[in-house]
N, C-alpha and C. Protein backbone atom coordinates (compact mmCIF):
# COMPACT_ATOMS: atom_id res chain seq x y z
N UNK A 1 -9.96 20.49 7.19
CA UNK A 1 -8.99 19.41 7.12
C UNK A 1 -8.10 19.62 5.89
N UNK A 2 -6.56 19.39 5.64
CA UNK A 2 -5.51 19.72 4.93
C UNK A 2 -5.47 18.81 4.07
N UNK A 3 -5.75 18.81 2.61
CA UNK A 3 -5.45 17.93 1.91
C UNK A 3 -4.33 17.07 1.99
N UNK A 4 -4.65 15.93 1.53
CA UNK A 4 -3.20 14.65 1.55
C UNK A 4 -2.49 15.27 0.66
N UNK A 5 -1.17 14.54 1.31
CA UNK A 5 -0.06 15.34 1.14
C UNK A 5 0.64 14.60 -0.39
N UNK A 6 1.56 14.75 -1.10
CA UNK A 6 2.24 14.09 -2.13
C UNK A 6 2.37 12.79 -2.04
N UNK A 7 3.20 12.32 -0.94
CA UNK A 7 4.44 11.52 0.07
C UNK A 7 2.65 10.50 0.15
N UNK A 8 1.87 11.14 0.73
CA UNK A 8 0.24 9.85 0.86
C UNK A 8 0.26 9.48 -0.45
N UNK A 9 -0.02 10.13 -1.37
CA UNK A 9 -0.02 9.35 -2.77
C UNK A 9 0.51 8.59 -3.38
N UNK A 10 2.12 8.81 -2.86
CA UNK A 10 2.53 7.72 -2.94
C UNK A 10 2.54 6.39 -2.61
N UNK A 11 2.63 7.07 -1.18
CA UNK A 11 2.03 5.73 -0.61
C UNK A 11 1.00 4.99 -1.16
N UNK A 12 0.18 5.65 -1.48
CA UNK A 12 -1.46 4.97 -2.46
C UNK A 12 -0.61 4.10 -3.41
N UNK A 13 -0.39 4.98 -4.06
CA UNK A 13 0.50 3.93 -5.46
C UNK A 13 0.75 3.13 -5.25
N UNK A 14 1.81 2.77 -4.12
CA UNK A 14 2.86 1.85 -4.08
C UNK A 14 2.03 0.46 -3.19
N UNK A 15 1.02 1.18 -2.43
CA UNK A 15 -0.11 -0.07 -2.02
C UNK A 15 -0.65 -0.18 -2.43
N UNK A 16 -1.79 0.35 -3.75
CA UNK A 16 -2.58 0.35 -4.48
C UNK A 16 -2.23 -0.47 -5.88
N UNK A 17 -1.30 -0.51 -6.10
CA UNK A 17 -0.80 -0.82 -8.11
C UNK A 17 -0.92 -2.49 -7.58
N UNK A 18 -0.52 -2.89 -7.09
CA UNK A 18 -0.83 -4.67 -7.39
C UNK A 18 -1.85 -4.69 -7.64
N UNK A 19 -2.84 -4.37 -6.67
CA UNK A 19 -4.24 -5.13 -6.61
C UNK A 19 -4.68 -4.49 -8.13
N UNK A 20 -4.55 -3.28 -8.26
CA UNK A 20 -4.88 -2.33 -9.29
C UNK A 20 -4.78 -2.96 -10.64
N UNK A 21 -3.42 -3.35 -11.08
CA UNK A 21 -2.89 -3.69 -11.90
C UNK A 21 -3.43 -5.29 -12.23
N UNK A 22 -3.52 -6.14 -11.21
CA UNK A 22 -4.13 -6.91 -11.34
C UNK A 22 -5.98 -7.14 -11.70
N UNK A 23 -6.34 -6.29 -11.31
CA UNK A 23 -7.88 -6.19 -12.04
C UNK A 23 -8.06 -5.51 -13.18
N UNK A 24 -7.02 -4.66 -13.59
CA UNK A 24 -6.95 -4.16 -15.20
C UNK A 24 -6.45 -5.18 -15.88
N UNK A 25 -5.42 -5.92 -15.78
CA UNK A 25 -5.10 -7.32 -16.62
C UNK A 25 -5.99 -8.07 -16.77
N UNK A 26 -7.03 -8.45 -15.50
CA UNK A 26 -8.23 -9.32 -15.91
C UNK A 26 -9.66 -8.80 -16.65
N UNK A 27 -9.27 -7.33 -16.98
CA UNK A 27 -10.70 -6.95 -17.54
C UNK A 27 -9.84 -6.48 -19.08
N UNK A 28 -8.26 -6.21 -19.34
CA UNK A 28 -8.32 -6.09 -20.52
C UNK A 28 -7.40 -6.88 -21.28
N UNK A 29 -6.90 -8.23 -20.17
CA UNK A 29 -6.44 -9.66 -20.94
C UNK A 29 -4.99 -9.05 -21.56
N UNK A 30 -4.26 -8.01 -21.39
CA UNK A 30 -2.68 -7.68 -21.85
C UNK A 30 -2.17 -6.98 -21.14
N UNK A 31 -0.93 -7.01 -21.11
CA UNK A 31 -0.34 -6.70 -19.59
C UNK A 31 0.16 -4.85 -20.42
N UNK A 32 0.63 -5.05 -21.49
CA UNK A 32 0.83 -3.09 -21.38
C UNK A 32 -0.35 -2.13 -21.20
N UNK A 33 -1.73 -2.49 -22.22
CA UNK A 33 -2.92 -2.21 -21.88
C UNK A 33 -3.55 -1.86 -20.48
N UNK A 34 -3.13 -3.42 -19.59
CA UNK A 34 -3.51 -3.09 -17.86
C UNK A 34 -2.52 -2.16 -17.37
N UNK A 35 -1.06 -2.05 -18.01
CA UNK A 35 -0.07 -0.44 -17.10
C UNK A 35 -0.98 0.72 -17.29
N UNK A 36 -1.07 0.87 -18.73
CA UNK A 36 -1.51 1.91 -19.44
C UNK A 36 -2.76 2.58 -18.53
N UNK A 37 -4.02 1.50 -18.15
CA UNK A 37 -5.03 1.67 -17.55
C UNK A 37 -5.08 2.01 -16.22
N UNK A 38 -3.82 1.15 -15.22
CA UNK A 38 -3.60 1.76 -13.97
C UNK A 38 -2.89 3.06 -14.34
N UNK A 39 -2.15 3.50 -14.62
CA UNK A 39 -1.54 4.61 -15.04
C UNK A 39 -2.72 5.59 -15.13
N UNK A 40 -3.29 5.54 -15.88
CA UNK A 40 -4.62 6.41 -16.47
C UNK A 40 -5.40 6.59 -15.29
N UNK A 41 -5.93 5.57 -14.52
CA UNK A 41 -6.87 5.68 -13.36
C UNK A 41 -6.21 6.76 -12.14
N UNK A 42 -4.74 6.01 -12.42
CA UNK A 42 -4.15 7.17 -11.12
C UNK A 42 -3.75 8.05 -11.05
N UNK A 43 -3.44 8.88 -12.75
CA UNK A 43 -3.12 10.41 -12.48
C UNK A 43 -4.75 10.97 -12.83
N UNK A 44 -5.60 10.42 -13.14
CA UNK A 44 -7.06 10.50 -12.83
C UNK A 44 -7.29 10.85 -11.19
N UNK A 45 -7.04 9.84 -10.41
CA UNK A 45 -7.13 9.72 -8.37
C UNK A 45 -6.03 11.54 -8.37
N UNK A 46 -5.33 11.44 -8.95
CA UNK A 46 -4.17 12.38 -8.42
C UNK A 46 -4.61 13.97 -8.86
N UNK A 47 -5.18 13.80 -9.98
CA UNK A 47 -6.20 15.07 -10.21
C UNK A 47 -7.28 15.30 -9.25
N UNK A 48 -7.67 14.77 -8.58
CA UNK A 48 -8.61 15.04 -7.31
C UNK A 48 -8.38 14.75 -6.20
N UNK A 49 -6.64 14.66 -5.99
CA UNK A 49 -6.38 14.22 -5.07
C UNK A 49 -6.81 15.55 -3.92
N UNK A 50 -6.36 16.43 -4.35
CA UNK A 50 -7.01 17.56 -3.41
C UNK A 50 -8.11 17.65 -2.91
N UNK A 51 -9.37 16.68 -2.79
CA UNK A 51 -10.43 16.58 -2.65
C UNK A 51 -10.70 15.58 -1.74
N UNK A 52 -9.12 15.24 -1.27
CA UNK A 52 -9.91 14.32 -0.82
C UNK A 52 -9.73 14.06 0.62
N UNK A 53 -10.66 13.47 1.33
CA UNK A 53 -11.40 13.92 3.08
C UNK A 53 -10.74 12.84 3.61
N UNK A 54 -10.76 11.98 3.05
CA UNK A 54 -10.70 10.09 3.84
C UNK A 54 -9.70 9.29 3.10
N UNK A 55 -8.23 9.65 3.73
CA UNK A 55 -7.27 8.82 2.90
C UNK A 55 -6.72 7.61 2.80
N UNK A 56 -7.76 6.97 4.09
CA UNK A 56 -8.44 5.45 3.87
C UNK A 56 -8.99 4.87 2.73
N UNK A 57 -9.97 5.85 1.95
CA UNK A 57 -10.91 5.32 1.05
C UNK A 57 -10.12 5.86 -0.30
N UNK A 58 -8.89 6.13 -0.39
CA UNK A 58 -8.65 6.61 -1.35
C UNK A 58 -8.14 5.21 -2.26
N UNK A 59 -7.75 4.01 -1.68
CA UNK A 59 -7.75 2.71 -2.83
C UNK A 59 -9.09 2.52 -3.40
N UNK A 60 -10.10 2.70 -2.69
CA UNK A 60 -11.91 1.90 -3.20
C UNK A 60 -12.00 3.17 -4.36
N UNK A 61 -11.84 4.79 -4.11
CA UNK A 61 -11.34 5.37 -4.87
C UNK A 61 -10.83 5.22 -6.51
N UNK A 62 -10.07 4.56 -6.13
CA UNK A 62 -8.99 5.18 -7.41
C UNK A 62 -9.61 3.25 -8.21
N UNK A 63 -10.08 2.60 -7.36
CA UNK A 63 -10.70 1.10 -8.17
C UNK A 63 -11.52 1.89 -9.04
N UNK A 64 -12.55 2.90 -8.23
CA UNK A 64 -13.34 3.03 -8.82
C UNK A 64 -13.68 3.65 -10.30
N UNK A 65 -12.37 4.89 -9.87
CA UNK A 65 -11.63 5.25 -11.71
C UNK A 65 -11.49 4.56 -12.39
N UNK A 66 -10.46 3.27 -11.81
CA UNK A 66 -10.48 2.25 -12.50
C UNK A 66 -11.60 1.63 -13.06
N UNK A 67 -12.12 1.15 -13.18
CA UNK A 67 -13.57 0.64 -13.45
C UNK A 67 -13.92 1.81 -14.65
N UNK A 68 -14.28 2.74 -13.88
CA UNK A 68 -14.58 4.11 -14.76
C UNK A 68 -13.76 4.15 -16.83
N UNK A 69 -12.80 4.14 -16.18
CA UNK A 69 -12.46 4.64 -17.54
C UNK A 69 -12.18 3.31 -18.12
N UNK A 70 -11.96 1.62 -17.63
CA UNK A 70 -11.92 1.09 -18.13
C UNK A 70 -12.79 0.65 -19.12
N UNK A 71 -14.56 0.98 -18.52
CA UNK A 71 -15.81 1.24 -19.34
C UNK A 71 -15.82 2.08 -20.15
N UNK A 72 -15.10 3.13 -20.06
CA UNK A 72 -14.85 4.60 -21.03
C UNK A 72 -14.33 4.00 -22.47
N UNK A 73 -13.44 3.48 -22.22
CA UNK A 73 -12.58 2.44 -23.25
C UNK A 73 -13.41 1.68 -24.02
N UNK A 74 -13.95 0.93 -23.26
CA UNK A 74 -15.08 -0.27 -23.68
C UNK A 74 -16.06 0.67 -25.05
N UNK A 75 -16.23 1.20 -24.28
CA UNK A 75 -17.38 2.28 -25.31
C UNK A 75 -16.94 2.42 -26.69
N UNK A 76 -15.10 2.99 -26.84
CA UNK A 76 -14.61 3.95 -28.01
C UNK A 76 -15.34 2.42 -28.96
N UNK A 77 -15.54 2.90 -30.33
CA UNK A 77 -15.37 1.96 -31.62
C UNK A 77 -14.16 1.61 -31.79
N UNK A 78 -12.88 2.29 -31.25
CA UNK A 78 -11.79 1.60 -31.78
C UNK A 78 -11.62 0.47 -30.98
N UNK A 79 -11.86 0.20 -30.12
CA UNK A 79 -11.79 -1.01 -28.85
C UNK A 79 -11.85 -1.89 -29.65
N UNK A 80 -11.27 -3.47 -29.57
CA UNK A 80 -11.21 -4.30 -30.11
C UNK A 80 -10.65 -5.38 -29.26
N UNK A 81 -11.78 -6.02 -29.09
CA UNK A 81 -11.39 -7.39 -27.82
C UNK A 81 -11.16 -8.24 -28.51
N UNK A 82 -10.35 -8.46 -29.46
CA UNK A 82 -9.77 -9.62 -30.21
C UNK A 82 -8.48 -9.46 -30.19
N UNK A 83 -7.84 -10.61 -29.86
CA UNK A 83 -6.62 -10.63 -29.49
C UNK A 83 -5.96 -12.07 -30.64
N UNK A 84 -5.18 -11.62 -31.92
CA UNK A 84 -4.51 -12.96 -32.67
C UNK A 84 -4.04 -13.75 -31.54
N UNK A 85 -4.59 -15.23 -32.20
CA UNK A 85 -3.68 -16.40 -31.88
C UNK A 85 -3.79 -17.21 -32.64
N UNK A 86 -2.37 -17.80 -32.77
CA UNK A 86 -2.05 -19.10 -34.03
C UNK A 86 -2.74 -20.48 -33.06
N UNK A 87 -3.26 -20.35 -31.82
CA UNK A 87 -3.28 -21.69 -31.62
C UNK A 87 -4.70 -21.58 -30.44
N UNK A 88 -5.77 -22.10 -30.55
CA UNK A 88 -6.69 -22.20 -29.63
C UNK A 88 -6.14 -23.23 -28.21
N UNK A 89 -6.28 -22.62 -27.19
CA UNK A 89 -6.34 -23.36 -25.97
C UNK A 89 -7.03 -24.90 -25.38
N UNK A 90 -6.27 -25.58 -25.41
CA UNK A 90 -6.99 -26.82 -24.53
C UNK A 90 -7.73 -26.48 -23.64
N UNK A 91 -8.90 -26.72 -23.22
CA UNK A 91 -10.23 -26.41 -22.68
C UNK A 91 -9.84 -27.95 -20.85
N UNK A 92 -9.72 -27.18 -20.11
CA UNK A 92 -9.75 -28.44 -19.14
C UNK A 92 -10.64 -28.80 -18.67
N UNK A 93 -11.00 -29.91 -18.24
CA UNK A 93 -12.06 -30.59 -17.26
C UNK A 93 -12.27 -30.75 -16.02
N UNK A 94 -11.12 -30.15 -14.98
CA UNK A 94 -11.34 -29.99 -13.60
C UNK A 94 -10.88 -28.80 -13.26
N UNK A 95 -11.34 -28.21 -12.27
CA UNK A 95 -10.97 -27.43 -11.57
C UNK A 95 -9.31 -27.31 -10.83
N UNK A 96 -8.42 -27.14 -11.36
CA UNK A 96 -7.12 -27.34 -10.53
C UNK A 96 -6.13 -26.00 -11.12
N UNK A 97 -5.23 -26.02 -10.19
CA UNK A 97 -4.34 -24.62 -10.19
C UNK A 97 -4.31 -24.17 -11.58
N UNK A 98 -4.16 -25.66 -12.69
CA UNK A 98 -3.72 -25.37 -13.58
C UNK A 98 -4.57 -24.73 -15.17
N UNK A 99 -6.01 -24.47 -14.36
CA UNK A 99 -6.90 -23.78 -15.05
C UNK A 99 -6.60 -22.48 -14.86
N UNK A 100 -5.68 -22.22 -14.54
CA UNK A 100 -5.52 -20.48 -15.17
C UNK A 100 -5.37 -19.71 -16.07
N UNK A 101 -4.71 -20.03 -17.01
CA UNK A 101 -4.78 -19.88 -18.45
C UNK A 101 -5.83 -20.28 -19.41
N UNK A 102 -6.78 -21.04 -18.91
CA UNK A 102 -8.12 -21.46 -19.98
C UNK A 102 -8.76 -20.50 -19.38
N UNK A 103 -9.06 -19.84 -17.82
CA UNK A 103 -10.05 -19.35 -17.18
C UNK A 103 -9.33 -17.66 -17.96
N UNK A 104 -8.65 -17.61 -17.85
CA UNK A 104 -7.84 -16.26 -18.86
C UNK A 104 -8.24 -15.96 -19.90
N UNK A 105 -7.88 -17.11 -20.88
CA UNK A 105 -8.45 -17.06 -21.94
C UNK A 105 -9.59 -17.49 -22.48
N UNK A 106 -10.67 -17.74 -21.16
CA UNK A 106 -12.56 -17.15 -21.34
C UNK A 106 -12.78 -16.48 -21.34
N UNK A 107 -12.39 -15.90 -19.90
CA UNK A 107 -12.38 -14.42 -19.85
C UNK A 107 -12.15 -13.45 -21.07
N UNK A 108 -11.38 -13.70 -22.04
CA UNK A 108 -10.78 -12.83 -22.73
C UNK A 108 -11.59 -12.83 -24.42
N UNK A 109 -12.45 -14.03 -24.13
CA UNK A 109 -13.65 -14.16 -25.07
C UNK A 109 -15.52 -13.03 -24.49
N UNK A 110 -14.94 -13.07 -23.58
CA UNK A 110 -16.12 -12.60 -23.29
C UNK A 110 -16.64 -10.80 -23.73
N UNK A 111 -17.24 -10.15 -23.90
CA UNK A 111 -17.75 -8.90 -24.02
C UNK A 111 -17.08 -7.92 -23.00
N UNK A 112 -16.88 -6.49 -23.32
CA UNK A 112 -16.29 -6.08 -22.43
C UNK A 112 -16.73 -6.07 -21.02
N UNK A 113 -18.25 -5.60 -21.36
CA UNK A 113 -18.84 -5.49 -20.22
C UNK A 113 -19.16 -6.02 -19.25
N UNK A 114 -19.32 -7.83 -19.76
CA UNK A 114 -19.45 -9.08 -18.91
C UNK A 114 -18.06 -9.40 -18.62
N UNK A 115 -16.94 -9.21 -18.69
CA UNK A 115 -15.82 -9.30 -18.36
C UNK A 115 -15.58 -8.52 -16.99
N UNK A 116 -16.15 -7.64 -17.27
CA UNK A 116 -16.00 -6.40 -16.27
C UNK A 116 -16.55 -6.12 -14.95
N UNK A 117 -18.14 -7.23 -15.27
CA UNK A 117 -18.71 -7.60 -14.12
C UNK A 117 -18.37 -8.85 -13.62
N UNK A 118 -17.69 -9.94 -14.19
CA UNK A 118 -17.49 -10.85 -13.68
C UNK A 118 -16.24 -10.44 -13.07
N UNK A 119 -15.47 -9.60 -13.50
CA UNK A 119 -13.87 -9.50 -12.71
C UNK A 119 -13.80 -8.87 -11.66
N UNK A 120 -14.80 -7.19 -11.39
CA UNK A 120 -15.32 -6.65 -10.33
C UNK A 120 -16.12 -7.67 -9.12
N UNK A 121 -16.81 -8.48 -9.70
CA UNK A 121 -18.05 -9.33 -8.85
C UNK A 121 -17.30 -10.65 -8.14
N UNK A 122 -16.35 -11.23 -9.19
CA UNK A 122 -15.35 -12.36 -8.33
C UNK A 122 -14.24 -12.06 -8.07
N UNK A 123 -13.59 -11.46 -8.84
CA UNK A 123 -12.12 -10.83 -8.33
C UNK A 123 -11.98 -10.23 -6.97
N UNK A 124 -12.39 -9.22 -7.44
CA UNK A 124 -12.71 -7.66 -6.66
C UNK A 124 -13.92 -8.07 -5.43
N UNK A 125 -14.62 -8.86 -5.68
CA UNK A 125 -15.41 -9.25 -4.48
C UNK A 125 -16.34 -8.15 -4.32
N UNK A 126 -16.43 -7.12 -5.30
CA UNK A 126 -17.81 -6.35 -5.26
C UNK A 126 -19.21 -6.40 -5.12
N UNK A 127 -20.08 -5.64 -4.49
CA UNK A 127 -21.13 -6.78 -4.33
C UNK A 127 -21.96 -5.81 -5.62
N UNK A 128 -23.02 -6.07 -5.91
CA UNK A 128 -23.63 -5.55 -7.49
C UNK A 128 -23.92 -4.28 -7.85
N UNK A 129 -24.15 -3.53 -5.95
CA UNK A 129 -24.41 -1.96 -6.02
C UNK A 129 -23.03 -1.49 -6.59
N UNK A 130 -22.32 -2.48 -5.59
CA UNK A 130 -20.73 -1.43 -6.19
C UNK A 130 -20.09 -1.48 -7.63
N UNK A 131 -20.67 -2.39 -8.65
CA UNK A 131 -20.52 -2.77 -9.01
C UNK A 131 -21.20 -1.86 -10.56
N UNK A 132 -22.31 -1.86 -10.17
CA UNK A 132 -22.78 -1.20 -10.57
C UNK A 132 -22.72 0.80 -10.57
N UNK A 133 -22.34 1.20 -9.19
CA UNK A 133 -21.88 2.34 -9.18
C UNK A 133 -20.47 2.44 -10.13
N UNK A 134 -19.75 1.12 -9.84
CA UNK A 134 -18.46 1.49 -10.56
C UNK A 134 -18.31 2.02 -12.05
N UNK A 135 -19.61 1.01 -12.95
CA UNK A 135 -19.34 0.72 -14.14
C UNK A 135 -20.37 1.54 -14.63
N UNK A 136 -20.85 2.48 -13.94
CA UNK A 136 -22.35 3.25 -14.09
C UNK A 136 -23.19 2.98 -14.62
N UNK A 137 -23.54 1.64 -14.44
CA UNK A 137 -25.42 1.55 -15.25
C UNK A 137 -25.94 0.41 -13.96
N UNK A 138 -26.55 -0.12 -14.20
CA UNK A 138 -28.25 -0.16 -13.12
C UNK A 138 -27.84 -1.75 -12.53
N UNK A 139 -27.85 -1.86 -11.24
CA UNK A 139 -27.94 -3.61 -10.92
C UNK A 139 -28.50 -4.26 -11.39
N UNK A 140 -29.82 -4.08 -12.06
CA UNK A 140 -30.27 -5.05 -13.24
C UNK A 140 -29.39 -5.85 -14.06
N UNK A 141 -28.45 -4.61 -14.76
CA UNK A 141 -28.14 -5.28 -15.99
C UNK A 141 -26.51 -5.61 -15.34
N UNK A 142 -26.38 -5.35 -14.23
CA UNK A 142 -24.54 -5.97 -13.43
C UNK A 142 -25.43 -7.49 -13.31
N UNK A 143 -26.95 -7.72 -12.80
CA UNK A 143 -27.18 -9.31 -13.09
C UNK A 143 -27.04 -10.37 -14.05
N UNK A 144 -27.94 -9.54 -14.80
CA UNK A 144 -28.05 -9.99 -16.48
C UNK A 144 -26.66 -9.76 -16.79
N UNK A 145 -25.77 -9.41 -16.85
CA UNK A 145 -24.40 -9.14 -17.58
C UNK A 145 -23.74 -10.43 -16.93
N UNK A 146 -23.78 -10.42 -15.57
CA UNK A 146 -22.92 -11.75 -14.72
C UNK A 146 -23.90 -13.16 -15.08
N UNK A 147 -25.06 -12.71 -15.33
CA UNK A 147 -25.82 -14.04 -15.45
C UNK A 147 -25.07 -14.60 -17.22
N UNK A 148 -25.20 -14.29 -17.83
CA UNK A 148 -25.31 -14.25 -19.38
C UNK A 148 -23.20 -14.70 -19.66
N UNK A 149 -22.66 -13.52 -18.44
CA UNK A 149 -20.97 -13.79 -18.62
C UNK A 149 -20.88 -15.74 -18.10
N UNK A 150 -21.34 -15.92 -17.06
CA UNK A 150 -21.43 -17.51 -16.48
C UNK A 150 -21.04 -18.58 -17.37
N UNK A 151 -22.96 -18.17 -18.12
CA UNK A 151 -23.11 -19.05 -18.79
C UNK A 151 -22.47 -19.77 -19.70
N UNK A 152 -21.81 -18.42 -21.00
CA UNK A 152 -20.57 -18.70 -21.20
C UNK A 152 -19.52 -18.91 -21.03
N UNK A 153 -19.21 -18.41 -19.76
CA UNK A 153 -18.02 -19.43 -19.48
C UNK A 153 -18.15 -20.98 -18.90
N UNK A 154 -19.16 -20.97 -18.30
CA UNK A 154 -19.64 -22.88 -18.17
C UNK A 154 -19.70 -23.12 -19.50
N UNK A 155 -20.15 -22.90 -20.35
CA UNK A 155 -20.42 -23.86 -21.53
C UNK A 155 -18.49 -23.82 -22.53
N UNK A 156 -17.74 -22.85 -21.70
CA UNK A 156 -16.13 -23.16 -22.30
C UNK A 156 -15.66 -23.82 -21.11
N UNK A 157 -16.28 -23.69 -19.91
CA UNK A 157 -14.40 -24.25 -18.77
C UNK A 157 -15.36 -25.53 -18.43
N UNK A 158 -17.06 -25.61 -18.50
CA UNK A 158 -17.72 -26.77 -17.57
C UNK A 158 -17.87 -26.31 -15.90
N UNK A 159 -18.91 -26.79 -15.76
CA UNK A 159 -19.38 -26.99 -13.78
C UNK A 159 -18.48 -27.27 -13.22
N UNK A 160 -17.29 -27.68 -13.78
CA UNK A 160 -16.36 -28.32 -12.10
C UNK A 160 -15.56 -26.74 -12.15
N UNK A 161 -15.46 -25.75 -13.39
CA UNK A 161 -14.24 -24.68 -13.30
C UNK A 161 -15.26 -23.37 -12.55
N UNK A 162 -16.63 -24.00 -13.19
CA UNK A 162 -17.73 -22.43 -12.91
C UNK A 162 -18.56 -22.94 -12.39
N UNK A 163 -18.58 -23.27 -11.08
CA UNK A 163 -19.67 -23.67 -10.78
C UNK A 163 -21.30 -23.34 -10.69
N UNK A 164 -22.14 -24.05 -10.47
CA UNK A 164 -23.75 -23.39 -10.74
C UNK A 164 -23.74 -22.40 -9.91
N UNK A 165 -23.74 -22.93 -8.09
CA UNK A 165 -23.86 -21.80 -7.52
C UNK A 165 -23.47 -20.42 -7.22
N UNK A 166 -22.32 -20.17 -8.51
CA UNK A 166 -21.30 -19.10 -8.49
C UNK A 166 -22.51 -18.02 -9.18
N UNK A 167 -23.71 -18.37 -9.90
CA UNK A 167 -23.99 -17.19 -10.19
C UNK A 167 -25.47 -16.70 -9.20
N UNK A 168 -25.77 -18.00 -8.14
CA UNK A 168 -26.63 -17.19 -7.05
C UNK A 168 -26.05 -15.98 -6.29
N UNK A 169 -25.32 -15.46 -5.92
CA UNK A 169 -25.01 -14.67 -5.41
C UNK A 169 -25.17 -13.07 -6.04
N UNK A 170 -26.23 -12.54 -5.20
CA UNK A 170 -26.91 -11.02 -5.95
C UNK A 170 -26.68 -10.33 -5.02
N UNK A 171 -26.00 -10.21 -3.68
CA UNK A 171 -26.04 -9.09 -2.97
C UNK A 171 -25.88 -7.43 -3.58
C-alpha cells in the first residue's frame, strides 16, 4: 500500500488543528504555547507520515503526539505552570455557560499531569487505557491523577460546576 500522499496531510491539518488546538489550550492554559504545541505534534505526525497504513486513524494519531510531547514538556524543569495575574477570579456557584473562565482558570491551577488527564478524560472523551497509552504511564495513576485533579477542582468551582458523579467513570 502507497504511502499518503502530501495533499492527505493536509487535509489532516486542516481537519485536525481545531480539535487539536483546542486540547493543547486546555492542557497548557495560553493560546501561543497551544500553536506552538499543535505545530510540534504535527511536523512530529508528518515525520512518520510515511508510515502510515490507515489514513483514517491518522487524527487519533497525531492526538496522540499530542499528548506525547505535551507530557515531554511537562517533564523539562524549565516548565512553569504559573501564569502572573494582578487579579484572582470570582469563583461561581452554579453551573451556567458563564463558568468558563473560572473552569479555565482551575484548570490552569492544577499540576500538569492532572490537567492532562482531566482534559484527555473530559474533553477528549478518552477512556483511561487511552489515556493512559497517550500520556505513557499506567491506568492506575490516569485514576489517581483524575481522582486527586476533581477533588480540587470541587473544592474551587463546588458540586453544582464538578459534579460527584463526574469522577465514577473508570472505563
Amino acid at each position: 500500500m502507497p504511502a499518503p500522499s502530501d495533499e492527505a496531510f493536509a487535509e489532516l491539518v486542516h481537519a485536525a488543528w481545531p480539535g487539536l488546538y483546542r486540547t493543547a489550550y486546555l492542557l497548557l492554559g495560553e493560546h501561543q504555547l497551544a500553536e506552538d504545541l499543535v505545530q510540534t505534534a504535527l511536523a512530529k505526525t508528518y515525520a512518520s507520515w510515511g508510515k502510515v497504513r490507515e489514513p483514517a486513524a491518522a487524527a487519533g494519531y497525531a492526538r496522540v503526539v499530542l499528548a506525547n510531547t505535551a507530557a515531554s514538556w511537562f517533564r523539562r524543569r524549565s516548565w512553569r505552570n504559573e501564569l502572573p495575574s494582578s487579579a484572582l477570579p470570582e469563583l461561581p456557584t452554579s453551573a451556567e455557560p458563564s463558568d468558563r473562565p473560572a473552569v479555565l482558570a482551575a484548570l490552569a491551577t492544577l499540576p500538569p499531569r492532572q490537567r492532562a488527564v482531566v482534559v484527555l478524560r473530559y474533553y477528549d472523551d478518552l477512556s483511561v487505557r487511552d489515556v493512559a497509552h497517550a500520556l505513557g504511564i499506567s491506568e492506575g495513576t490516569v485514576k489517581s491523577q483524575t481522582s486527586a485533579a476533581l477533588l480540587k477542582l470541587r473544592a474551587q468551582l463546588g458540586d453544582a460546576v464538578v459534579p460527584q458523579e463526574t469522577g465514577a467513570r473508570h472505563d
